[in-house]
Protein backbone atom coordinates (compact mmCIF):
# COMPACT_ATOMS: atom_id res chain seq x y z
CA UNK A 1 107.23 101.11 71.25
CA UNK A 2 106.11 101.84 75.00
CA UNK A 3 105.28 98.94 76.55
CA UNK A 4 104.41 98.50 80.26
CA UNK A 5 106.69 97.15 82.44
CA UNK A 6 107.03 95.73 85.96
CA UNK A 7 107.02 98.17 88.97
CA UNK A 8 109.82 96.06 90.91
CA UNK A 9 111.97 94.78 88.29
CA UNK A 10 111.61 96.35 85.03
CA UNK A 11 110.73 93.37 83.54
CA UNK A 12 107.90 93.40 80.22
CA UNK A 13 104.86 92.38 81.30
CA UNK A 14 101.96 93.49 78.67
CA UNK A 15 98.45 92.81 79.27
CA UNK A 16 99.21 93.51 82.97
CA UNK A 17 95.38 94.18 84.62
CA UNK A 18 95.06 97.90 86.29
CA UNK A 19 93.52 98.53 89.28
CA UNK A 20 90.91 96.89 90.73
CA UNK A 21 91.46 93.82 88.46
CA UNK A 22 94.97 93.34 89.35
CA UNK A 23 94.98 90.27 91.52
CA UNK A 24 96.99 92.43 94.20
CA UNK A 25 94.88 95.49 94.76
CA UNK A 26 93.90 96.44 98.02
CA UNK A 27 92.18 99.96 96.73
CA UNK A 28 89.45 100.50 94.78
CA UNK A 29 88.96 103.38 92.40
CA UNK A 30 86.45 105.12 94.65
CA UNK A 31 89.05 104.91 97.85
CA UNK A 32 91.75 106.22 95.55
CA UNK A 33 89.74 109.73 94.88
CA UNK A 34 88.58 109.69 98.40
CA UNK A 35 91.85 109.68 99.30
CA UNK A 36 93.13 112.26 96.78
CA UNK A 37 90.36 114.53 98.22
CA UNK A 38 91.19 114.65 101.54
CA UNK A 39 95.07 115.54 100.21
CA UNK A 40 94.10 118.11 98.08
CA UNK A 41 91.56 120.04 100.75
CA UNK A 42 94.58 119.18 103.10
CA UNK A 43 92.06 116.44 105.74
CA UNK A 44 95.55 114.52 105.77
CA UNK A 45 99.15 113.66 105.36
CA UNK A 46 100.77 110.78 104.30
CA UNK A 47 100.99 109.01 107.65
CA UNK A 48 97.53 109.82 108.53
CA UNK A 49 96.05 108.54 105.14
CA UNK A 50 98.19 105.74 105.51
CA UNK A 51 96.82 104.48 109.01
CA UNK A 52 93.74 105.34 107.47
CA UNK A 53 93.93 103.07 104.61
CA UNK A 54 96.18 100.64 106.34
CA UNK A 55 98.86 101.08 103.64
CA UNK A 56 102.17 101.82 103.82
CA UNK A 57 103.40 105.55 103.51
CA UNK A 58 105.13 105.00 100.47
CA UNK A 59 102.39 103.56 98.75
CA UNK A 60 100.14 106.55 99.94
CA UNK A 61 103.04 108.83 98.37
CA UNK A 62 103.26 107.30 95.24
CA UNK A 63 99.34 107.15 94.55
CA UNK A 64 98.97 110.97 95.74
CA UNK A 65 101.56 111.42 93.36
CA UNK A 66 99.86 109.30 90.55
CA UNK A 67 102.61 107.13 90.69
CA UNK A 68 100.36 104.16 90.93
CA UNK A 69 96.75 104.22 90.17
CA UNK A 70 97.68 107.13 87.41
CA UNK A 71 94.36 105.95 85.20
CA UNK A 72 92.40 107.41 87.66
C-alpha cells in the first residue's frame, strides 16, 4: 500500500491537499507551467526563476524537477 507521506519527516499523512489547496502554497498551477516553460525554452536558471518567483532555489529545483507539484 503506497500511501503519501510528509515531505520533511516521513511521517503518514493521507488526505494531504495538493497544490493550490494546500494551506501552504505560494504557486499556482498556471505559475508552475509558466515556469517550466521558460526552463525548457532555456528563458532561465534556477536563480533567475527563483528571484523571479521569490522562492528559494531549491524549491525552484525540485518543482523543475517535478519533485513537488508532480500532478501537474
Amino acid at each position: 500500500m503506497d500511501r503519501p507521506r510528509c515531505p520533511t519527516c516521513g511521517c503518514l499523512r493521507p488526505g494531504q491537499p495538493k497544490g493550490e489547496a494546500h494551506h501552504a502554497a505560494r504557486m499556482t498551477e498556471a505559475k508552475v507551467k509558466e515556469m517550466r516553460g521558460k526552463y525548457e525554452r532555456g528563458e532561465g536558471t534556477y536563480l533567475s526563476l527563483s528571484i523571479e518567483y521569490d522562492l528559494a532555489y531549491s524549491t525552484v529545483g525540485n518543482i523543475i524537477r517535478r519533485r513537488t507539484w508532480r500532478h501537474v
